[in-house]
Every structure is written in structure tokens, then in C-alpha cells.
N, C-alpha and C. Protein backbone atom coordinates (compact mmCIF):
# COMPACT_ATOMS: atom_id res chain seq x y z
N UNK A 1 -24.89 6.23 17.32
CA UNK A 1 -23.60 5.84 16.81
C UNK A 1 -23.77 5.26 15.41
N UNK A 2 -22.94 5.77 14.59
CA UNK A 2 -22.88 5.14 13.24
C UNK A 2 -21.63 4.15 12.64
N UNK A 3 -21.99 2.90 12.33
CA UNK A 3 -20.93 2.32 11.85
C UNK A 3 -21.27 1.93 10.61
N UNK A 4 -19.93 0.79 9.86
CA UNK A 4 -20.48 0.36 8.40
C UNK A 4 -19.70 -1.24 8.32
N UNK A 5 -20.67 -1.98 8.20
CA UNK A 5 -20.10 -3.47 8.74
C UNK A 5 -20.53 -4.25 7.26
N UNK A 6 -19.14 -5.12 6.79
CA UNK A 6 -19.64 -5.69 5.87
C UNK A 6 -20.22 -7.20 5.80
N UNK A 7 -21.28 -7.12 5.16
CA UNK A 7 -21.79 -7.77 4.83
C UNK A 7 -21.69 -9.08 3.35
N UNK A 8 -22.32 -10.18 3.55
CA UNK A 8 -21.68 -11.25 2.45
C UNK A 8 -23.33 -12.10 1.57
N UNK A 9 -23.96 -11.41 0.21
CA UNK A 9 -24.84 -11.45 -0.39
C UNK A 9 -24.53 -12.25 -1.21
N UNK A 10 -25.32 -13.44 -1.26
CA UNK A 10 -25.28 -14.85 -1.71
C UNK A 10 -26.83 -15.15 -2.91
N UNK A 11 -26.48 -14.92 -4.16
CA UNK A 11 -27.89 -15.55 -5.01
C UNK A 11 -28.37 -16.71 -4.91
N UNK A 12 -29.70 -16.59 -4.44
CA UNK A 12 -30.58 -17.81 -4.39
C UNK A 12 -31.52 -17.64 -5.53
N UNK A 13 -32.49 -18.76 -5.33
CA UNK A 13 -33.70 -19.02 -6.67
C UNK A 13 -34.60 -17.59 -6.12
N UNK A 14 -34.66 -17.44 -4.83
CA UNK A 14 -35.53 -16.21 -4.70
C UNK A 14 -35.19 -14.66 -4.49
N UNK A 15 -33.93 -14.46 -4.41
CA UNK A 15 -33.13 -13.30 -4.18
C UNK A 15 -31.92 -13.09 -3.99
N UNK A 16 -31.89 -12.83 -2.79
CA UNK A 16 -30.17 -13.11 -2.27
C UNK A 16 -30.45 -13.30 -0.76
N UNK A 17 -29.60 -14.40 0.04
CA UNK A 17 -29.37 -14.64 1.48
C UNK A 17 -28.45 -13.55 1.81
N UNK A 18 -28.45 -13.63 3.15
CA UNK A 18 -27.33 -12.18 3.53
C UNK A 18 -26.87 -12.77 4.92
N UNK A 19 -25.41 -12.96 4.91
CA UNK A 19 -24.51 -13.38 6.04
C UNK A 19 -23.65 -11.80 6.59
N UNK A 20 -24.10 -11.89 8.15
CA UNK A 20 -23.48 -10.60 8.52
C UNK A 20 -22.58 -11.22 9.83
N UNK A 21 -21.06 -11.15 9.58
CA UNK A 21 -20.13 -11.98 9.93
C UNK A 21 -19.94 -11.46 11.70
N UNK A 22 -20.04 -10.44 11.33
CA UNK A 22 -19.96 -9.64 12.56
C UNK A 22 -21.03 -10.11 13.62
N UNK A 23 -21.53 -10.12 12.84
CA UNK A 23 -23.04 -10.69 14.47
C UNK A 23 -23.09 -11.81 14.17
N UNK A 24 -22.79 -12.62 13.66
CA UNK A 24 -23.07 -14.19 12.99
C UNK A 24 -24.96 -13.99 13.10
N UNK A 25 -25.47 -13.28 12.12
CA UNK A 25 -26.83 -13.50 11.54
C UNK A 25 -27.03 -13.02 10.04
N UNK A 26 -28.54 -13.69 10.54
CA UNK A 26 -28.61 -13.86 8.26
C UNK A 26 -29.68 -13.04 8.39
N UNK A 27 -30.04 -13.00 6.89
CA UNK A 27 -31.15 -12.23 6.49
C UNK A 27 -31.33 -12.79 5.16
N UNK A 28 -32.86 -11.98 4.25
CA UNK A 28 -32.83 -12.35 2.86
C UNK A 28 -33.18 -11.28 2.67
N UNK A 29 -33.90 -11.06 0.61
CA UNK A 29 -34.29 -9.97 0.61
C UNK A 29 -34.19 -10.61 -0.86
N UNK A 30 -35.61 -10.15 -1.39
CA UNK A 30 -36.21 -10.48 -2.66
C UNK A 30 -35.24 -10.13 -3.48
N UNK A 31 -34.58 -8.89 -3.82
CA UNK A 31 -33.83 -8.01 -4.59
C UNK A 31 -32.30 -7.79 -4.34
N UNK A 32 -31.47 -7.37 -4.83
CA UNK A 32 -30.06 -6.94 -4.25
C UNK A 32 -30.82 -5.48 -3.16
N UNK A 33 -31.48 -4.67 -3.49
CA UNK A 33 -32.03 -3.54 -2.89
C UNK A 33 -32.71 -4.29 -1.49
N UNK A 34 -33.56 -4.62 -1.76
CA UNK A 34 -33.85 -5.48 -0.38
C UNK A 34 -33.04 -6.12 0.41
N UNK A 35 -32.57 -6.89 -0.37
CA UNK A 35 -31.52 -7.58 0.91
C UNK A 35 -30.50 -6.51 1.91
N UNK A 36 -29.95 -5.65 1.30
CA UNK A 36 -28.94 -4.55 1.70
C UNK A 36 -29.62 -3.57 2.84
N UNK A 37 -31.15 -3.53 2.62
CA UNK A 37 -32.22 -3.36 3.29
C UNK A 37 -32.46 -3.73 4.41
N UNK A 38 -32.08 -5.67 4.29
CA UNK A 38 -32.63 -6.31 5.45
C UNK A 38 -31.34 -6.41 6.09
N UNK A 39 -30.38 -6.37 5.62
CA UNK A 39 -29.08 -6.41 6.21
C UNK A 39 -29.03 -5.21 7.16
N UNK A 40 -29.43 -4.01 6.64
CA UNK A 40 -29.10 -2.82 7.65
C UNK A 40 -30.09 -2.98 9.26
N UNK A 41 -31.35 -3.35 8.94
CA UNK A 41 -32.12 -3.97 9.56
C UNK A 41 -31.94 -4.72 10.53
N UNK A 42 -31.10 -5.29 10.10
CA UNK A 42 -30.70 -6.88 11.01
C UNK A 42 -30.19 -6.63 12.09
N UNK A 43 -28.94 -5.94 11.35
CA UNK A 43 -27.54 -5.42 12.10
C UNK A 43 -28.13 -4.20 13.43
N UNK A 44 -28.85 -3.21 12.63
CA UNK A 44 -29.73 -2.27 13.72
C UNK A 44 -30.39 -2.57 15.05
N UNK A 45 -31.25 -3.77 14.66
CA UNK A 45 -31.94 -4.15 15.52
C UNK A 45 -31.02 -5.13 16.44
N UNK A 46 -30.34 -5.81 16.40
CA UNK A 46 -28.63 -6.69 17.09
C UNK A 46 -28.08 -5.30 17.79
N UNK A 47 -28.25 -4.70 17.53
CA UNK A 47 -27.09 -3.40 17.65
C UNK A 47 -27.78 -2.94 19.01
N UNK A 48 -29.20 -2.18 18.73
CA UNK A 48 -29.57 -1.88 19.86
C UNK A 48 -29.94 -2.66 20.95
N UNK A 49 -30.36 -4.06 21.01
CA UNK A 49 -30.48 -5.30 21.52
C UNK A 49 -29.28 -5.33 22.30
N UNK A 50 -28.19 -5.54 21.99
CA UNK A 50 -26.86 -5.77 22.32
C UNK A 50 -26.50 -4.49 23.60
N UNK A 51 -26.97 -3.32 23.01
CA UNK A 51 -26.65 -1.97 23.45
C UNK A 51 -27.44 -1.91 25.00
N UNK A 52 -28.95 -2.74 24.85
CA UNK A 52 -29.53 -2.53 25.75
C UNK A 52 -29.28 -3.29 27.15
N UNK A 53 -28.65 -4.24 26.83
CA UNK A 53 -28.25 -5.45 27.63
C UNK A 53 -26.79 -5.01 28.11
N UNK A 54 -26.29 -3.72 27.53
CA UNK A 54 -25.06 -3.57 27.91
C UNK A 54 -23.76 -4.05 27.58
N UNK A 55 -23.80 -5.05 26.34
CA UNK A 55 -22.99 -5.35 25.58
C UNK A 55 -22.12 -4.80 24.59
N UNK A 56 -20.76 -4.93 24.35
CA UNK A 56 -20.33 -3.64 23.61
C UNK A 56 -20.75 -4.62 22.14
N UNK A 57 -20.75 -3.18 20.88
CA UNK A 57 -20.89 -3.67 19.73
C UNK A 57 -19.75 -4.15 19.48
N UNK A 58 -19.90 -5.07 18.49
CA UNK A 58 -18.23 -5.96 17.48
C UNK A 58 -17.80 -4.62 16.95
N UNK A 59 -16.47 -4.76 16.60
CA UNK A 59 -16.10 -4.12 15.54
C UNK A 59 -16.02 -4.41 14.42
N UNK A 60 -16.04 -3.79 13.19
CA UNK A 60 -16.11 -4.39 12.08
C UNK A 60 -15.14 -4.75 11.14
N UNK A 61 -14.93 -6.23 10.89
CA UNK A 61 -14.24 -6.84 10.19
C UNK A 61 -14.42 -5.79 8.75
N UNK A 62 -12.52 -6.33 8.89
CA UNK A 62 -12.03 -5.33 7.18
C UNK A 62 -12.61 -5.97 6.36
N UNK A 63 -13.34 -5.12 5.45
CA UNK A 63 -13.55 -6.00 4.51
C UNK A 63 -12.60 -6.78 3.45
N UNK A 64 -11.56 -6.55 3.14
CA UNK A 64 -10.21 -7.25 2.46
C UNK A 64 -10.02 -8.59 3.10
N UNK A 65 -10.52 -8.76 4.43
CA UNK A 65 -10.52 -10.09 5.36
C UNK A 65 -11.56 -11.17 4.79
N UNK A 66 -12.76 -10.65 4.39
CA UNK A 66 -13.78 -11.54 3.92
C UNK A 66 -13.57 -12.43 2.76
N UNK A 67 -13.72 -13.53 3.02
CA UNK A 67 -14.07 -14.05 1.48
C UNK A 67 -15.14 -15.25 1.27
N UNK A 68 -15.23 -14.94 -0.40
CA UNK A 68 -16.39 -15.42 -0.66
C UNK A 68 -16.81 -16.98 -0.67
N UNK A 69 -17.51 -17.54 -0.54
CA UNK A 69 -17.85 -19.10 -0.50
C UNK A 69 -17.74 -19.53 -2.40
N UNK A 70 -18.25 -18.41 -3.02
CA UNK A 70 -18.62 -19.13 -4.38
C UNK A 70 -18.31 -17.81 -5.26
N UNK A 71 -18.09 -17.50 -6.61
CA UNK A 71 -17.70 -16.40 -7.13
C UNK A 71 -19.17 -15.44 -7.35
N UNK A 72 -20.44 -16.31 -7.16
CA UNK A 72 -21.42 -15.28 -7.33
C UNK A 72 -21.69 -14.13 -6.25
N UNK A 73 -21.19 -14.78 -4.96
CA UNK A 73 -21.19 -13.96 -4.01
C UNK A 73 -20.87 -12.30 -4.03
N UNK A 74 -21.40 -11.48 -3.49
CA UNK A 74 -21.26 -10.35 -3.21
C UNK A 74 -21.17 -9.67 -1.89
N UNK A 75 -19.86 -9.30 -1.50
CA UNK A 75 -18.98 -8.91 -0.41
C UNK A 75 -19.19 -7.37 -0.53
N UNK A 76 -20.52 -6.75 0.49
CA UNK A 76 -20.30 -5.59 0.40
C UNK A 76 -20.03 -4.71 2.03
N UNK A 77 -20.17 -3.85 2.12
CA UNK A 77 -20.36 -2.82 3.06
C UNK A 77 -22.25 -2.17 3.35
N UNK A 78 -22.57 -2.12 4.19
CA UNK A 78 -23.24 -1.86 5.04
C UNK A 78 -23.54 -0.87 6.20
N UNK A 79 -23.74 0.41 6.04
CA UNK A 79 -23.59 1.56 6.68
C UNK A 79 -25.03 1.16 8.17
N UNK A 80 -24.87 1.49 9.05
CA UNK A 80 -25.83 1.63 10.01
C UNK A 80 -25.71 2.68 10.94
N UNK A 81 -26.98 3.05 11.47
CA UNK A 81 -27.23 4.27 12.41
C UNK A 81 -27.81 3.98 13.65
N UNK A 82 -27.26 3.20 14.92
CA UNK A 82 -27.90 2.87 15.90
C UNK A 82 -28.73 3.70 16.26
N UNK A 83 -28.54 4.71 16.79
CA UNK A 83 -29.01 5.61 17.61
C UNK A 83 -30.66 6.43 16.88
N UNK A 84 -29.92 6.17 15.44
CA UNK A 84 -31.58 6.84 14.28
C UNK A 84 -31.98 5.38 14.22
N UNK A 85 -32.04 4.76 14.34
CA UNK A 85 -33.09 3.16 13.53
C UNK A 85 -33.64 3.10 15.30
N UNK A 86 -33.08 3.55 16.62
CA UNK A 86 -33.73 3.21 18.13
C UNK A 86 -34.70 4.33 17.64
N UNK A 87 -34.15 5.99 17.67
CA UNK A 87 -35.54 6.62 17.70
C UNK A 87 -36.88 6.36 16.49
N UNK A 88 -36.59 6.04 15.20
CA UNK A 88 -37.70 5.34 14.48
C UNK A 88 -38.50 4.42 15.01
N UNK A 89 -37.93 3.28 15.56
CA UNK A 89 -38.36 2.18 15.81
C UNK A 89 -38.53 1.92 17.06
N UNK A 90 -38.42 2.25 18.50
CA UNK A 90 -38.43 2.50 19.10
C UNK A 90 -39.74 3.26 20.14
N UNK A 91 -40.73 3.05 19.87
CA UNK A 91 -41.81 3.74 19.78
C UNK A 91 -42.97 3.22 21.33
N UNK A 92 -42.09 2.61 21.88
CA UNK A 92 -43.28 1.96 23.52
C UNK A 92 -43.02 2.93 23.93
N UNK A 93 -44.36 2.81 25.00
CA UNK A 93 -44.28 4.18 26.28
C UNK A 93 -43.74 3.49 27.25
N UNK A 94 -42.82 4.45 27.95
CA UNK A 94 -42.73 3.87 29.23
C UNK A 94 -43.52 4.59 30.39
N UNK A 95 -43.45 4.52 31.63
CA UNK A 95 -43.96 5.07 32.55
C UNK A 95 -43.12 6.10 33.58
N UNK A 96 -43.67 7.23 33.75
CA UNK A 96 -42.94 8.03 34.33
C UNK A 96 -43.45 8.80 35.66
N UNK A 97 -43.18 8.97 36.73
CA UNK A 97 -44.00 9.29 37.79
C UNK A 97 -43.17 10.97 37.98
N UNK A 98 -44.10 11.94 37.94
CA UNK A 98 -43.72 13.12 38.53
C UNK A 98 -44.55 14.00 39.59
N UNK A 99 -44.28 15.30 40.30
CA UNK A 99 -44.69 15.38 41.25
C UNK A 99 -45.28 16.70 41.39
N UNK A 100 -46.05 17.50 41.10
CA UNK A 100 -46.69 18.64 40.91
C UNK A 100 -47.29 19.04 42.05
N UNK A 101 -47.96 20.17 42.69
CA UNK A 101 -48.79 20.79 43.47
C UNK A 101 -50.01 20.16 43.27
N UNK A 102 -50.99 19.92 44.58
CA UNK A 102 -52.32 19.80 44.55
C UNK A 102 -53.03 20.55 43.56
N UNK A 103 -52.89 21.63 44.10
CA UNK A 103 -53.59 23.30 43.51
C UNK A 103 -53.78 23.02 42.15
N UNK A 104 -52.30 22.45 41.40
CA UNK A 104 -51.95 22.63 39.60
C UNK A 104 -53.01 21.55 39.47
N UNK A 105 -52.43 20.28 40.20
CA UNK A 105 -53.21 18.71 39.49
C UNK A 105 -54.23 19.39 39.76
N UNK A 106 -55.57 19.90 40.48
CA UNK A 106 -56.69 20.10 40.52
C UNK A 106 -57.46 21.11 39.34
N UNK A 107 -56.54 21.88 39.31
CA UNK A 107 -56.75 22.64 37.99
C UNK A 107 -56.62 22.28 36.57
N UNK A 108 -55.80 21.29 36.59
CA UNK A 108 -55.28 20.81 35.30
C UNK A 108 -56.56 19.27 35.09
N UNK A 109 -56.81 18.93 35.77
CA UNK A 109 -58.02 17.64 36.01
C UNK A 109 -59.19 18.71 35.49
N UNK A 110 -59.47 19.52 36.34
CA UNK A 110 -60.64 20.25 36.13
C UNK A 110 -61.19 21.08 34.28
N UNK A 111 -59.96 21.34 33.32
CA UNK A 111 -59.44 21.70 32.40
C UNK A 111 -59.75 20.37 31.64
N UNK A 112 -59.25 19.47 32.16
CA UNK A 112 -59.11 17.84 30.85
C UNK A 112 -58.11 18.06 30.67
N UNK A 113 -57.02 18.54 30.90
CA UNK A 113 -55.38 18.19 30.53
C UNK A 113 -54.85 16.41 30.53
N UNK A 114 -54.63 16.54 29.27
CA UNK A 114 -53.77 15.04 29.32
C UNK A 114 -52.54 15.26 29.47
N UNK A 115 -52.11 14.74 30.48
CA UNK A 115 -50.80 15.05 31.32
C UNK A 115 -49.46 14.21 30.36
N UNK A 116 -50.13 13.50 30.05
CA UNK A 116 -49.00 12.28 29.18
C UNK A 116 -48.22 13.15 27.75
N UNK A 117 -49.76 13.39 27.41
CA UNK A 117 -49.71 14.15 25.85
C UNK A 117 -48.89 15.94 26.31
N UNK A 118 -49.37 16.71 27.13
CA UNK A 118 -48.59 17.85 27.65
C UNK A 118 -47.18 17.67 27.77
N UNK A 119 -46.66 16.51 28.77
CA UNK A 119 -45.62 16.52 29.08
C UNK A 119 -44.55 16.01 27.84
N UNK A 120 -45.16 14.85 26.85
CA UNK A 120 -44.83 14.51 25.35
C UNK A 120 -43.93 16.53 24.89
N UNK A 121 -45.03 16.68 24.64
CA UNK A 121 -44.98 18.41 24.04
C UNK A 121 -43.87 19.05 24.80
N UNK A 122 -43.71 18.93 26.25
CA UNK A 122 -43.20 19.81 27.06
C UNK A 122 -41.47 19.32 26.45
N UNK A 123 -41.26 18.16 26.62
CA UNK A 123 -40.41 17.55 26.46
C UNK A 123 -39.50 18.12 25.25
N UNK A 124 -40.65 17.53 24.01
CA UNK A 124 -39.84 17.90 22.67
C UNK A 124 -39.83 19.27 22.69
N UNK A 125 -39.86 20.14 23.46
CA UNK A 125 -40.00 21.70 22.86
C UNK A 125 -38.60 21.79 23.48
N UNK A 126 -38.28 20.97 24.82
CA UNK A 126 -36.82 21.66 25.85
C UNK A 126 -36.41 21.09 25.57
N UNK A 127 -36.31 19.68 24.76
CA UNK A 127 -35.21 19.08 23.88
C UNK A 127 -35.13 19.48 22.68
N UNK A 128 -35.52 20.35 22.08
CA UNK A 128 -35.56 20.67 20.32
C UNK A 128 -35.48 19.45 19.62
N UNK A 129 -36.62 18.61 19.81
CA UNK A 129 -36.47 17.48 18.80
C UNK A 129 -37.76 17.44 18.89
N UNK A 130 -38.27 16.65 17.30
CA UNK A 130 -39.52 16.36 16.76
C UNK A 130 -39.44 14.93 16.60
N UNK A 131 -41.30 14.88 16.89
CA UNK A 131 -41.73 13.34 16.83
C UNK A 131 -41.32 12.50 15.46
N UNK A 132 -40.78 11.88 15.63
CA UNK A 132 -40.01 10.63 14.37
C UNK A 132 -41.67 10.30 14.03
């Protein structure tokens, strides 16, 4: 799922702080580029967190609603990709139990088949998707 949630970029002595109203969390980021960075970041990782626990996401405040604490502030927008920042980042194995013939497992043991790494392969070929 893709949304675009704005975000509220504040200059400090070291960069800019980053208030994301929607999740009530912060971030920083050396640069305006960085911070917008850590903001997408933030929000991504809240997002799927939230997602996993079964929580629905916020919706995102208009940005015309926001305002700024101080005039240096910068009130922007923030694009995110739940679903692409889980498969990047996202990367533990889990465990999966399946159930084959004696005959195969004996043959496939006897061979050195790594069953983990095969079934990896088997997978992405009948899903048409490649390893991130």
C-alpha cells in the first residue's frame, strides 16, 4: 500500500528534526535530503509494525491543516510504500514444515539438495518475483 503523509522539518545546529504528526514520531537527518529520508523510514517501519499487530494505518492529515511552530519550519509531504520498504527490509526466515514422499526425501538427501534454498527458487519462479 502506498500513501503520502505530511511531515513537519524543523532547522537545528545539526540538520533538521522531523515531526510526523500522524504517528506522533520524530526523526533527524543531517541534511534536508536526509531527513525526508529518515522521515520515509520512520513512517515505513510504524506502518508495517502497526500492520503487523493488526492495527489500521492513520490517515493522513491535510496538509493545509498543519502548521508551523516557527517560520523556519518546513511543512512537507512524504510519499511511502508499505508493502516495498516490508519486502526490502524484511529479510528473517521463517520456518516452514512440508511433506514429501520417503522415496523423494531419500533421494534428494542422497544428491545434497538444500531443501530451504530449492524451495526459496521453487517459490520465486511460481510467484514471478525476484530476490529484493
Amino acid at each position: 500500500m502506498k500513501n503520502t503523509y505530511p511531515v513537519i522539518l524543523t532547522p537545528d545546529k545539526k540538520g533538521f528534526a522531523v515531526y510526523v504528526p500522524d504517528f506522533d514520531i520524530a526523526t533527524q537527518g543531517d541534511d534536508l535530503t536526509e531527513a525526508i529520508e529518515m522521515a520515509r523510514d520512520a513512517i515505513s517501519l510504524m506502518g508495517i509494525d502497526m500492520e503487523d499487530d493488526k492495527k489500521a494505518l492513520p490517515k493522513p492529515s491535510a496538509w493545509s491543516d498543519l502548521k508551523a511552530d516557527s517560520k523556519d519550519d518546513i511543512i512537507t509531504l512524504v510519499d511511502v510504500d508499505f508493502d516495498g520498504y516490508r519486502k526490502r527490509n524484511d529479510m528473517r526466515s521463517v520456518r516452514k514444515n512440508c511433506t514429501i514422499p520417503s522415496w523423494l526425501n531419500y533421494e534428494a538427501e542422497k544428491a545434497g539438495v538444500n531443501f530451504s534454498q530449492l524451495l526459496q527458487i521453487a517459490l520465486m519462479k511460481e510467484l514471478n518475483v525476484e530476490k529484493p
